[in-house]
N, C-alpha and C. Protein backbone atom coordinates (compact mmCIF):
# COMPACT_ATOMS: atom_id res chain seq x y z
N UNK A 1 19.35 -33.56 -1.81
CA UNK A 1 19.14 -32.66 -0.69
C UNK A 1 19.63 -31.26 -1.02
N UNK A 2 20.75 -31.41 -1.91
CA UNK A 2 21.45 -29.46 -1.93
C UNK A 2 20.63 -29.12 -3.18
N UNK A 3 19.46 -29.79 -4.08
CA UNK A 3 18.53 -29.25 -4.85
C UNK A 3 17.87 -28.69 -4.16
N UNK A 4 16.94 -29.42 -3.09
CA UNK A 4 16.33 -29.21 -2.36
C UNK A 4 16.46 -27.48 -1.75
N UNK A 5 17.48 -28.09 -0.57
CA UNK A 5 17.65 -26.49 -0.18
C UNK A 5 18.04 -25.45 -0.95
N UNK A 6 18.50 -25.73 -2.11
CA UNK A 6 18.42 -24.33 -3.24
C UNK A 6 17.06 -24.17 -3.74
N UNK A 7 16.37 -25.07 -3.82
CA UNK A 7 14.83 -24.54 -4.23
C UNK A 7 14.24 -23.92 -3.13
N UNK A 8 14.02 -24.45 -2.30
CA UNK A 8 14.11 -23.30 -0.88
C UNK A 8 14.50 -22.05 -0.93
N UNK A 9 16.16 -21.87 -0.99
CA UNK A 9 16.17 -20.64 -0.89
C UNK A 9 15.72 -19.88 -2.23
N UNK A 10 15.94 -19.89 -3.68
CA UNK A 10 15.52 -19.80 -4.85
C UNK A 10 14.01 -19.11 -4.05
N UNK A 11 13.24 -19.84 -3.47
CA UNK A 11 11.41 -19.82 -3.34
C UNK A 11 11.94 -18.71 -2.64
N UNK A 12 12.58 -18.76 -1.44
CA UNK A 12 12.53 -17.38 -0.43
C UNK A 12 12.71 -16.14 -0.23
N UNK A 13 14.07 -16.20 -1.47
CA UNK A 13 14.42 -14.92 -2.13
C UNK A 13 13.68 -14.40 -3.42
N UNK A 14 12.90 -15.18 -3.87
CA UNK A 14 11.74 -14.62 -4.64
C UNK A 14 10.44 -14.01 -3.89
N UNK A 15 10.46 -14.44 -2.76
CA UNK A 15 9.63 -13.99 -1.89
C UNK A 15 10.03 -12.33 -1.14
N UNK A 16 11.10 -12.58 -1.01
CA UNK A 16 11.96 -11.01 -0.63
C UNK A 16 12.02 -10.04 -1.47
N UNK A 17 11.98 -10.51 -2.97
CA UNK A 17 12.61 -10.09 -4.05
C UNK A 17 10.84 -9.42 -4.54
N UNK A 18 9.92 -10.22 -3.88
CA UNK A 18 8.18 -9.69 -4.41
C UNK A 18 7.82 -8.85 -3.46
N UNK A 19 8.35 -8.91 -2.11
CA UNK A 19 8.16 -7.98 -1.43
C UNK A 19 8.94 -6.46 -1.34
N UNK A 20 10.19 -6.49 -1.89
CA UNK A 20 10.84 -5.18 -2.26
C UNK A 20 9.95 -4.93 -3.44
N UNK A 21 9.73 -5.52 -4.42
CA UNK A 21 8.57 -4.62 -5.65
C UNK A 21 7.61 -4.47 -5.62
N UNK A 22 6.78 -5.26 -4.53
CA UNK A 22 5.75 -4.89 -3.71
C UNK A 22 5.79 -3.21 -3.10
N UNK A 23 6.50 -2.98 -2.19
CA UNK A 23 6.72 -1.70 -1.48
C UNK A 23 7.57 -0.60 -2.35
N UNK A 24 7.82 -1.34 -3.68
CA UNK A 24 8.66 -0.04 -4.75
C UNK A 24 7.21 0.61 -5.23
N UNK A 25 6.60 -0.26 -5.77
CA UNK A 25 5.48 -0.02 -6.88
C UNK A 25 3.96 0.59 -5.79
N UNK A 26 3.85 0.05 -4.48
CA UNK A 26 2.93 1.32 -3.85
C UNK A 26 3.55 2.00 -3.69
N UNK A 27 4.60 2.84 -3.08
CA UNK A 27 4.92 4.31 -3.24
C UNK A 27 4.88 4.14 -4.77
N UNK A 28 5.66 4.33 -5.77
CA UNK A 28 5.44 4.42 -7.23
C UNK A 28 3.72 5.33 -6.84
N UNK A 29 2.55 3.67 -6.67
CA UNK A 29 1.43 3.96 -7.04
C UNK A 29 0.55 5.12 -6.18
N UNK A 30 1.29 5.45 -4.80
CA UNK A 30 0.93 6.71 -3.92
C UNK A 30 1.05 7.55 -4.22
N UNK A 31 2.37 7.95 -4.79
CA UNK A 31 3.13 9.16 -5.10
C UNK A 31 1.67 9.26 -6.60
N UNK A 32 1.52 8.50 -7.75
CA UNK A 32 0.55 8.82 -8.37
C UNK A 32 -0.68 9.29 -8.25
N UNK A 33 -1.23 8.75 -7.35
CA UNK A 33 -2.23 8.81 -7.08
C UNK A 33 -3.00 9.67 -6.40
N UNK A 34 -1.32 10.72 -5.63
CA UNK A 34 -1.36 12.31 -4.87
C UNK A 34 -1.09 12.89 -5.89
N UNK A 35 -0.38 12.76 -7.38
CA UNK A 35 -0.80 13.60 -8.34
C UNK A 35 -1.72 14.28 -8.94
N UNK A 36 -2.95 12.95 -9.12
CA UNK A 36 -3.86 13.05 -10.20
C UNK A 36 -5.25 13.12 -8.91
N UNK A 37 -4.72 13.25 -7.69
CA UNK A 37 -6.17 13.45 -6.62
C UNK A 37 -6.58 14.82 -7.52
N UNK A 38 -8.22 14.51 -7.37
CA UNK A 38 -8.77 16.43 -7.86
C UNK A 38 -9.58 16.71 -6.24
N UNK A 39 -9.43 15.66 -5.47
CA UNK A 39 -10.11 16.37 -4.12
C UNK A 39 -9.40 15.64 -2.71
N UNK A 40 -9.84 15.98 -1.58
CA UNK A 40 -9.14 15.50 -0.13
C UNK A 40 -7.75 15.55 -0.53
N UNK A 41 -7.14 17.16 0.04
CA UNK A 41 -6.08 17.36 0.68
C UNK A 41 -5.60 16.14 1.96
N UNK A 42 -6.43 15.67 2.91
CA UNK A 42 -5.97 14.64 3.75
C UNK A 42 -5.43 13.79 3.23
N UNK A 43 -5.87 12.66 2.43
CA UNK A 43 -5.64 11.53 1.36
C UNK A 43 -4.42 11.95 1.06
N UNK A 44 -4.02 13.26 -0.08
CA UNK A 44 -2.74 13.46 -0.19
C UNK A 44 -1.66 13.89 0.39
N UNK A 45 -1.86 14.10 2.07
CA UNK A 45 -0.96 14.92 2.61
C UNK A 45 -0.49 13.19 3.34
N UNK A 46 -1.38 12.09 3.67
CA UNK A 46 -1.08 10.82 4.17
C UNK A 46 -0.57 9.80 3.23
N UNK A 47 -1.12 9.95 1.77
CA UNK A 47 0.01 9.58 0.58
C UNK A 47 1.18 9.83 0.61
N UNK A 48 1.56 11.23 1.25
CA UNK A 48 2.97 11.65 0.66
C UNK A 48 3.93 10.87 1.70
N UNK A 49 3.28 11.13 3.07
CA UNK A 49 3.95 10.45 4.37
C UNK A 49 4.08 9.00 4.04
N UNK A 50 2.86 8.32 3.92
CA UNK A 50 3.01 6.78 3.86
C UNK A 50 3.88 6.21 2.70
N UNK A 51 4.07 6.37 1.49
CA UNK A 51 5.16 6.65 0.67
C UNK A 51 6.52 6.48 0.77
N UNK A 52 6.86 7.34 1.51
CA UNK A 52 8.07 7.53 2.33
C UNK A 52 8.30 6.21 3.36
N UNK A 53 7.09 6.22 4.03
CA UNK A 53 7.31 4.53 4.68
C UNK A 53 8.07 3.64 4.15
N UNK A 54 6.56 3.44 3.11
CA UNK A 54 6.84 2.39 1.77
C UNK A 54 8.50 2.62 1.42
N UNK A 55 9.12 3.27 0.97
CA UNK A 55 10.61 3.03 0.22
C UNK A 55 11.13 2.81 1.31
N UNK A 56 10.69 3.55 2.98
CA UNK A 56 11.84 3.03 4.29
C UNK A 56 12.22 1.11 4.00
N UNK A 57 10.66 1.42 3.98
CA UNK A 57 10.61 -0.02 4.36
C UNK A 57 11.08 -1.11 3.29
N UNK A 58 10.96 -0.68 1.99
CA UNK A 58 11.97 -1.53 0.80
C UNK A 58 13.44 -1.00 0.64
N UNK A 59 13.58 -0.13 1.16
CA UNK A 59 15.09 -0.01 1.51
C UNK A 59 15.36 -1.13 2.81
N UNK A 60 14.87 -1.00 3.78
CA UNK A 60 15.17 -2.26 4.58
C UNK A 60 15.17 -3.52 4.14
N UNK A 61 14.54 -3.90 3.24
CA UNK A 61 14.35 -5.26 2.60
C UNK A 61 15.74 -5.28 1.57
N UNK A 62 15.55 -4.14 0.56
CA UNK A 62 16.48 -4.32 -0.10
C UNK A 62 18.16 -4.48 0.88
N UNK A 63 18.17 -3.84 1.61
CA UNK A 63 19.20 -4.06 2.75
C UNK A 63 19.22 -5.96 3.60
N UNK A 64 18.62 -6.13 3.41
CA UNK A 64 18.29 -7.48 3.75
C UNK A 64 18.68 -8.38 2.88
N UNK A 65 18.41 -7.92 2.21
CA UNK A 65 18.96 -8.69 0.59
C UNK A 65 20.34 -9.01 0.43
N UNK A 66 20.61 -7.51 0.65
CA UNK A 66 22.43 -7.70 0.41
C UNK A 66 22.96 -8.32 1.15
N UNK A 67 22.49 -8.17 2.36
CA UNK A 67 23.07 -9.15 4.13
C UNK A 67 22.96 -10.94 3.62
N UNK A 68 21.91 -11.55 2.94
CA UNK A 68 21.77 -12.60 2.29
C UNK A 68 22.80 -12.75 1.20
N UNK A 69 23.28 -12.43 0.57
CA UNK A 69 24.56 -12.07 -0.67
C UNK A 69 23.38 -11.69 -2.03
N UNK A 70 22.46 -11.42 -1.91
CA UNK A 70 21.22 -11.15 -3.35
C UNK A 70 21.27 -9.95 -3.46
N UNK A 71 21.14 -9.65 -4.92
CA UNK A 71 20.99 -8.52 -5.40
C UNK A 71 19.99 -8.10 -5.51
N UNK A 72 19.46 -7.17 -4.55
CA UNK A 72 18.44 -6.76 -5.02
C UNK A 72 17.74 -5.79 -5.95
N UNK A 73 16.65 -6.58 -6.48
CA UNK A 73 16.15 -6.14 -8.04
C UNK A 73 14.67 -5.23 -8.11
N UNK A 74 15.31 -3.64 -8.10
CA UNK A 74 14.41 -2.87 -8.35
C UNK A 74 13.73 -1.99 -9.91
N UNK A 75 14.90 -3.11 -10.67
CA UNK A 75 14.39 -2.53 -11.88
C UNK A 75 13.26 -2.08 -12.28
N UNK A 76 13.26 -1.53 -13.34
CA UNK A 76 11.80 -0.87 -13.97
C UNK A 76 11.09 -2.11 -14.59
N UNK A 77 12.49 -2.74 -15.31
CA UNK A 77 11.42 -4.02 -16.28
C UNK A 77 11.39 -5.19 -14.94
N UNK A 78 12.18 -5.27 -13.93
CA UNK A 78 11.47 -5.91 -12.88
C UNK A 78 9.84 -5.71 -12.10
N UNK A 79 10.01 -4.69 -11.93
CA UNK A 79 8.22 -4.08 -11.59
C UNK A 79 7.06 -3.75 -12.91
N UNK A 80 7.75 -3.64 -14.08
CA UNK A 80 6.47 -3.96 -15.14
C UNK A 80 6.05 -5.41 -15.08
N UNK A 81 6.74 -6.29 -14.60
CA UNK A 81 6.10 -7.41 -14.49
C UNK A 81 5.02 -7.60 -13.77
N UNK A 82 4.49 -6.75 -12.56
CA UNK A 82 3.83 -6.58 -11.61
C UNK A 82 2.48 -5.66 -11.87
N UNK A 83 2.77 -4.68 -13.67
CA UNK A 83 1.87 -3.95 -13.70
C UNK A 83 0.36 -4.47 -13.33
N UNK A 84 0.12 -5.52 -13.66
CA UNK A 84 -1.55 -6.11 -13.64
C UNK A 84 -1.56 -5.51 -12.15
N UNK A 85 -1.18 -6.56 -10.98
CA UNK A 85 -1.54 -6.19 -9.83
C UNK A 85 -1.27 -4.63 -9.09
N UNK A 86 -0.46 -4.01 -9.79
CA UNK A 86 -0.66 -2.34 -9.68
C UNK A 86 -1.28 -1.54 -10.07
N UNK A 87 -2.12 -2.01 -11.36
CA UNK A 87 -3.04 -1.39 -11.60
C UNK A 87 -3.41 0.23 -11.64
N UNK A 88 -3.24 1.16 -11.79
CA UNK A 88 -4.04 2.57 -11.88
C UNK A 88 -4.52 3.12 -13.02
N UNK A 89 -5.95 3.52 -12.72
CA UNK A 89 -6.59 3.96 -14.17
C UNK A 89 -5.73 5.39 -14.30
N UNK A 90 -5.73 5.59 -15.89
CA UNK A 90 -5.82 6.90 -15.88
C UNK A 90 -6.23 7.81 -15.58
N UNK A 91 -5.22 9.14 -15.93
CA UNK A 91 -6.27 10.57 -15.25
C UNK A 91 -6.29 10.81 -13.99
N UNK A 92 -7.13 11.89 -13.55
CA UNK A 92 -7.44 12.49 -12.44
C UNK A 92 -8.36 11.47 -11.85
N UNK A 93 -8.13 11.39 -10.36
CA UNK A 93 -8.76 10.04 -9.76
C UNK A 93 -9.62 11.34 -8.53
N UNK A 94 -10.81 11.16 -8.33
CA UNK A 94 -11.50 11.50 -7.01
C UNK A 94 -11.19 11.03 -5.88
N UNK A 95 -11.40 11.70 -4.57
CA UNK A 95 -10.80 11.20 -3.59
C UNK A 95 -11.42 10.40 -2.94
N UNK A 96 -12.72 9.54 -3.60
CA UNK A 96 -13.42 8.28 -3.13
C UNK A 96 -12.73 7.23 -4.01
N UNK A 97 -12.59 7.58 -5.17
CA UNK A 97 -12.20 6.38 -6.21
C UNK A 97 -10.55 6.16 -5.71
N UNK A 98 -10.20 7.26 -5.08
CA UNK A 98 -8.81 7.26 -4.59
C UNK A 98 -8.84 6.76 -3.47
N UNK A 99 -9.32 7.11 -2.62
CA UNK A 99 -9.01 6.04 -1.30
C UNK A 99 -9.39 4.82 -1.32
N UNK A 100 -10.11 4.09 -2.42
CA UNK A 100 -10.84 3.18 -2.88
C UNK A 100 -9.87 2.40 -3.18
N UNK A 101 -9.30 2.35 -4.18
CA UNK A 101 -7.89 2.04 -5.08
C UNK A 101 -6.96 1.76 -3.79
N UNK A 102 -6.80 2.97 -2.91
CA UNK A 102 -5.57 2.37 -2.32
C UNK A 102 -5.76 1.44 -1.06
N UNK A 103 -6.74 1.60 -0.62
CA UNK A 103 -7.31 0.93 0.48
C UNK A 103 -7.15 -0.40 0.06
N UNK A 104 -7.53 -1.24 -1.25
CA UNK A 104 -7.87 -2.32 -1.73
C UNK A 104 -6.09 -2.77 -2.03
N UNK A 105 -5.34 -1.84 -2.82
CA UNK A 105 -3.96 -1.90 -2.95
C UNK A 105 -3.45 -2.67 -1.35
N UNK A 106 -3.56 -1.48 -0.65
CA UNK A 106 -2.67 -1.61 0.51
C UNK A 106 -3.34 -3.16 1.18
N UNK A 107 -4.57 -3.36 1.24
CA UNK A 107 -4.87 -5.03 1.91
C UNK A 107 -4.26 -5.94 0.97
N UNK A 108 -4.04 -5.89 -0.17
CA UNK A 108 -3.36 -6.99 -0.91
C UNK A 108 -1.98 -7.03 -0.84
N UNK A 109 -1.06 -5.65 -0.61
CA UNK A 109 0.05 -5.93 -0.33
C UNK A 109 0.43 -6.59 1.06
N UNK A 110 -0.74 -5.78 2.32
CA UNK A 110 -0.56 -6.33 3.58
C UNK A 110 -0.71 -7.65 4.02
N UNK A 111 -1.51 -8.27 2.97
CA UNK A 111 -1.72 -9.82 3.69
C UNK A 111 -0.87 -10.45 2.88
N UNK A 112 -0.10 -10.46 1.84
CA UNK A 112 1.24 -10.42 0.96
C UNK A 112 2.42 -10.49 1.84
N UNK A 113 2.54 -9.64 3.11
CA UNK A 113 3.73 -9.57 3.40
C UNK A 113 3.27 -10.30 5.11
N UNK A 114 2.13 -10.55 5.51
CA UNK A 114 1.70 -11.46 6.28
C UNK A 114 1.75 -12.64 6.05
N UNK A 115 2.17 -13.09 5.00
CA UNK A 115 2.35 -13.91 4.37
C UNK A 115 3.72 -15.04 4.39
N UNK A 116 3.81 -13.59 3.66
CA UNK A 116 5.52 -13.94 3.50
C UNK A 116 6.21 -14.06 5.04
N UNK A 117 5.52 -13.16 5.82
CA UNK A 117 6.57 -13.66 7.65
C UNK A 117 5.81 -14.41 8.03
N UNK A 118 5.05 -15.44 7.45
CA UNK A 118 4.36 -16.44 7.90
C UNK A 118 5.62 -17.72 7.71
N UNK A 119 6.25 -17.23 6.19
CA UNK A 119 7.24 -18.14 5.95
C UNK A 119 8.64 -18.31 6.21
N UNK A 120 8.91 -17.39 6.90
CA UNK A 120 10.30 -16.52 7.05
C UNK A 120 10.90 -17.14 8.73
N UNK A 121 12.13 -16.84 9.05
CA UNK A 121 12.73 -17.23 10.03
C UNK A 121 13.68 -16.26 10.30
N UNK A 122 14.13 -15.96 11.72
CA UNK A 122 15.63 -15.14 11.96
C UNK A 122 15.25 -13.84 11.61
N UNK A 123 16.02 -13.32 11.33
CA UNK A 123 16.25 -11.88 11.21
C UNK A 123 15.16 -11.42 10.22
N UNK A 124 14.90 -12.11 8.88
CA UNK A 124 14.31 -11.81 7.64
C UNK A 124 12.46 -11.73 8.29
N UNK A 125 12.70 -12.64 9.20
CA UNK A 125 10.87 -13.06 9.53
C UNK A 125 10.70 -11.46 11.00
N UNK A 126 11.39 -11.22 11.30
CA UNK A 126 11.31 -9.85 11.93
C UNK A 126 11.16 -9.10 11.25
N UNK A 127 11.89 -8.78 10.28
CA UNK A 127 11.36 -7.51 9.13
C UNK A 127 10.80 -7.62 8.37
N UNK A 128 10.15 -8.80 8.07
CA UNK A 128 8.62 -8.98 7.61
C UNK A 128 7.67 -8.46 8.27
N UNK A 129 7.62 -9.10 9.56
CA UNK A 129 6.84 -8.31 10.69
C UNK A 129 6.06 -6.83 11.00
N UNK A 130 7.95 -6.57 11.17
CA UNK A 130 8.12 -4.62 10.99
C UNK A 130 7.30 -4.72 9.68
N UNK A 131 7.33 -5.41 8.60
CA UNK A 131 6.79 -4.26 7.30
C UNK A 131 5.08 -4.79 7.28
N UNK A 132 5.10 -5.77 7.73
CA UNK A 132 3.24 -6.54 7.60
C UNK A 132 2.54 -5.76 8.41
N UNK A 133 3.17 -5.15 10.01
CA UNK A 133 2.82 -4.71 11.02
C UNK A 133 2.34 -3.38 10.85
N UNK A 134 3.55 -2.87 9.81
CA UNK A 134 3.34 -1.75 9.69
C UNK A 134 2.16 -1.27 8.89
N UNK A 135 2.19 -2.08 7.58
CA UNK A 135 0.90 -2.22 6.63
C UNK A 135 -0.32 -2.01 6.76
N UNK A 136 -0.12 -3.17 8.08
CA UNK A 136 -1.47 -3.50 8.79
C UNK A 136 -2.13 -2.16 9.31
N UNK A 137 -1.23 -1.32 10.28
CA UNK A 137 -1.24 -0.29 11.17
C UNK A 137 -1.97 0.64 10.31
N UNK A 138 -1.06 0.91 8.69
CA UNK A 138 -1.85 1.99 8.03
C UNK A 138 -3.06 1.46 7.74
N UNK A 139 -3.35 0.22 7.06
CA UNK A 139 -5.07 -0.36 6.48
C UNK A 139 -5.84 -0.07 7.59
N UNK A 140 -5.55 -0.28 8.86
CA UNK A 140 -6.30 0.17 9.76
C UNK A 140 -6.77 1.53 9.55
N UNK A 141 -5.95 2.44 9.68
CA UNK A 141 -5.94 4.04 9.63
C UNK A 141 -6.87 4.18 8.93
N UNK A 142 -6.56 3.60 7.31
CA UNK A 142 -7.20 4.03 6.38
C UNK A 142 -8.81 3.61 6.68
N UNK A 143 -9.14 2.61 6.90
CA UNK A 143 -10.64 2.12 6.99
C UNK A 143 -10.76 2.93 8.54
N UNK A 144 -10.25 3.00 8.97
CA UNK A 144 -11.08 4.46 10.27
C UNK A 144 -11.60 5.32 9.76
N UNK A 145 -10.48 6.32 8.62
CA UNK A 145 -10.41 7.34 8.14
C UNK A 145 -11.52 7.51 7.02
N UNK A 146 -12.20 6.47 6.42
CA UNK A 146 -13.42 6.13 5.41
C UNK A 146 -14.26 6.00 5.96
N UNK A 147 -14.55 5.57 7.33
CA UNK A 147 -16.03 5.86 8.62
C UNK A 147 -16.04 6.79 8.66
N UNK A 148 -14.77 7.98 8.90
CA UNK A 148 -15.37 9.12 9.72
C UNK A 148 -15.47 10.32 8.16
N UNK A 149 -15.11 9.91 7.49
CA UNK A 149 -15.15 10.66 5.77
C UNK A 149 -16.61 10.28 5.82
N UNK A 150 -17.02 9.03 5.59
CA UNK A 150 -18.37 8.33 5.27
C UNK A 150 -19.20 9.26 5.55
N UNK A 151 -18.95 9.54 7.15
CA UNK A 151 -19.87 9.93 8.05
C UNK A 151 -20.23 11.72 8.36
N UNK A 152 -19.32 12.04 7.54
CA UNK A 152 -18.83 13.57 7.67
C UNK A 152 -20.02 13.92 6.15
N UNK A 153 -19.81 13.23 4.83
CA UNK A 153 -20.29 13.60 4.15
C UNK A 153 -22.36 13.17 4.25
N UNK A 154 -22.43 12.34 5.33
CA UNK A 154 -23.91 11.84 5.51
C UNK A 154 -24.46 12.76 6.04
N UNK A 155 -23.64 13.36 7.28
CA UNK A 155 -23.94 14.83 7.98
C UNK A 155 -24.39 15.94 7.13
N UNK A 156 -23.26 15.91 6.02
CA UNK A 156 -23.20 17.07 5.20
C UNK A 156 -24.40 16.84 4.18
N UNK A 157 -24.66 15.70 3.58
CA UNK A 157 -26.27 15.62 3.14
C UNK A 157 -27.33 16.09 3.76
N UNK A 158 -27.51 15.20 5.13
CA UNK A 158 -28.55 16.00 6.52
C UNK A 158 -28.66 17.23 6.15
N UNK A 159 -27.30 17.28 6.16
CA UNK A 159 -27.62 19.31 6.55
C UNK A 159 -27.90 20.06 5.47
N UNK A 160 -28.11 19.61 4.10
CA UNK A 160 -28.16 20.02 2.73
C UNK A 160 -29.64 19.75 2.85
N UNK A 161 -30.10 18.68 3.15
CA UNK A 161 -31.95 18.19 3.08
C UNK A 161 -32.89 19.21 3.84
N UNK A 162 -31.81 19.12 5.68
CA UNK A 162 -32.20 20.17 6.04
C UNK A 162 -32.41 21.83 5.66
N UNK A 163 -31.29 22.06 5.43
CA UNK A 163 -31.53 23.31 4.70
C UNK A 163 -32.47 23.80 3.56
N UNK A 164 -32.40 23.14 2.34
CA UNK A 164 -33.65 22.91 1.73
C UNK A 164 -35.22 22.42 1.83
N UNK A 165 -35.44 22.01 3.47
CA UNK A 165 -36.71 21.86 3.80
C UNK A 165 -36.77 23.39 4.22
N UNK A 166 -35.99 24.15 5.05
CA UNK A 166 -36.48 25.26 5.78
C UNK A 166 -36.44 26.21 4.63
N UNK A 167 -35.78 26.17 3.36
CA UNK A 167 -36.29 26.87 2.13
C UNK A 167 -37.91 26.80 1.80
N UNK A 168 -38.15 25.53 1.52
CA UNK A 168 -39.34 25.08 1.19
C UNK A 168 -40.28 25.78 2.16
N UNK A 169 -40.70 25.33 3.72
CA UNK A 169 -41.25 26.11 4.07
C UNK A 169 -41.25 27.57 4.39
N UNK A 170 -40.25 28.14 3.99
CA UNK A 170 -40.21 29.50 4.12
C UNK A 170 -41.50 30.12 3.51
């Protein structure tokens, strides 16, 4: 039985421990990704904010950690372990291939940490919550914010076709 519940906790605090390098490595991958934007000032002015979330919110975890007696592990060679699922190409990224990237990022971390307070109890399964909730809140944003982009640049075609018909018949 005390195997038992150490494999338990062992499983749970690896679960805490994926979700603090979870929320290290998107800011990490935000903060990049407002580097190397070559277009949409918006994208990077909501990178820089959401970012800042991101570490609130693995500072809370990592704070959680310590309240458990775990150390929490933000190393560098802790999060190269994670490079595959962080993924960023090189270079200068466009601000379709960029909201692209993070949009897809941010649903894999969000249902990750929906996840994880799927498994959680007490105090720890509340600030899962706070951080899934929160996740959630931005993926939302973001897929609003790609309708009305979508829809801004379809206009802006219209009005390019248009304009070049009233050339034509001129």
């Amino acid at each position: 039985m005390f195997g038992t519940l150490m494999s338990a906790r062992a499983r749970y605090e690896s679960e805490l421990q994926r979700q603090l390098r979870d929320l290290i490595c998107l800011a990490v991958v935000g903060d990049h990704v407002r580097w190397v934007l070559t277009d949409d000032d918006e994208l990077g002015d909501w990178l820089a904010e959401a970012a800042g979330e991101w570490r609130g919110w693995a500072e809370q975890v990592a704070t959680q950690l310590v309240v458990s007696d775990v150390a929490p592990d933000g190393r560098v060679r802790s999060l190269a372990k994670d490079i595959p699922l962080h993924w960023v190409p090189e270079g200068w990224l466009s601000g379709g291939d960029a909201r692209r990237l993070i949009a897809e990022r941010l649903a894999v971390v969000a249902e990750w940490a929906r996840y994880r307070h799927s498994q959680a109890k007490g105090a720890d399964a509340e600030l899962l919550d706070l951080v899934a909730s929160g996740l959630e809140a931005q993926l939302r944003a973001r897929r609003k914010n790609a309708l009305i982009h979508t829809e801004r640049e379809r206009r802006s075609q219209n009005a390019a076709v248009r304009a070049e018909r009233v050339r034509a018949d001129q």
